[in-house]
Protein backbone atom coordinates (compact mmCIF):
# COMPACT_ATOMS: atom_id res chain seq x y z
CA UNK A 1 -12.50 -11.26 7.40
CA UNK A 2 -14.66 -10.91 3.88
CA UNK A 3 -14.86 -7.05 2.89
CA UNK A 4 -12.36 -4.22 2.87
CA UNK A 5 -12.12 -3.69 6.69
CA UNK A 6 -9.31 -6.25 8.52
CA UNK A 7 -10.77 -7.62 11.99
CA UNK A 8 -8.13 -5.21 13.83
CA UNK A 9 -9.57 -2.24 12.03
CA UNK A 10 -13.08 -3.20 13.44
CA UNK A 11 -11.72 -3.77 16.39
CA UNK A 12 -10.49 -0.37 17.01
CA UNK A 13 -13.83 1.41 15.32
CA UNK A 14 -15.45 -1.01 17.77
CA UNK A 15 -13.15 -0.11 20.88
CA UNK A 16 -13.29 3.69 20.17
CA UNK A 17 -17.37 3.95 20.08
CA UNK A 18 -18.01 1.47 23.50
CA UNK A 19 -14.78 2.19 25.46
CA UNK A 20 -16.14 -0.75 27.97
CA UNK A 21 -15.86 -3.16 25.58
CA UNK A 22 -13.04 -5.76 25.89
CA UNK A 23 -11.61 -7.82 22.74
CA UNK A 24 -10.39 -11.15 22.49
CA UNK A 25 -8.13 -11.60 18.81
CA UNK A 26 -8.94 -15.11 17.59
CA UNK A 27 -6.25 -15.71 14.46
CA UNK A 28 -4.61 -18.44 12.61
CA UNK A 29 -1.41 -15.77 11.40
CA UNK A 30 1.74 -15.78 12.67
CA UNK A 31 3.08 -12.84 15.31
CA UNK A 32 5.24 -11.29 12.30
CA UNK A 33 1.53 -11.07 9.82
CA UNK A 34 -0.43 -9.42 13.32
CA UNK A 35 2.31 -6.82 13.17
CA UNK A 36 2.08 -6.34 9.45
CA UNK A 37 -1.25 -5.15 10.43
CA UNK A 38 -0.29 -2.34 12.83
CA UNK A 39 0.50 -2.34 16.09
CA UNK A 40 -1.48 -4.40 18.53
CA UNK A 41 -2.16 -2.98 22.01
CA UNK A 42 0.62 -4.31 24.38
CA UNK A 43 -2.37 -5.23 26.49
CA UNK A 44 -4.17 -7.14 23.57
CA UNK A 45 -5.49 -10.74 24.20
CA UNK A 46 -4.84 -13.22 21.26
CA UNK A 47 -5.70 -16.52 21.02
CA UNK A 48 -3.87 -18.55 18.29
CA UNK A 49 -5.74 -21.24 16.50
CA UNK A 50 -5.78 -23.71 17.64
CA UNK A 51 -6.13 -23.45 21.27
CA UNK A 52 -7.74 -25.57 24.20
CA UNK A 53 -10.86 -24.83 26.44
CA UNK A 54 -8.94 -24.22 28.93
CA UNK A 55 -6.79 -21.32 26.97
CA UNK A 56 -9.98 -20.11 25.60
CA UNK A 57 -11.80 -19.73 29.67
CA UNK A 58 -8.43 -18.32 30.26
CA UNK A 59 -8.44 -15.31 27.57
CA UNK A 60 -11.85 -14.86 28.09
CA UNK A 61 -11.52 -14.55 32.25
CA UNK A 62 -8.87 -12.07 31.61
CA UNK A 63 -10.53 -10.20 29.43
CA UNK A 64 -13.87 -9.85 31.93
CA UNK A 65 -11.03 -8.90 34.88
């Protein structure tokens, strides 16, 4: 993301002011980079580019459960 604020640290600001809110992590880094960015929620959905449709109705459906 452009800017001085990573797309996990907007996702948390995001997450702590609309607790009903549910994320879905797109990214193109590796597992080892995502951690380099503090820890993820074990819970967390991410989607690694590139992914199918079907992966993508998948991540989303769990994250509307």
């Amino acid at each position: 993301m452009p800017g001085s604020l990573s797309g996990l640290e907007l996702a948390r600001q995001i997450a702590l002011r609309h607790t009903t809110v549910k994320i879905v992590f797109m990214t193109s880094d590796s597992d080892e980079t995502l951690s380099d960015a503090g820890p993820l929620d074990p819970d967390a959905i991410v989607l690694h580019k590139t992914y199918t449709k079907a992966i993508l109705v998948a991540a989303i459906s769990r994250a509307l459960e």
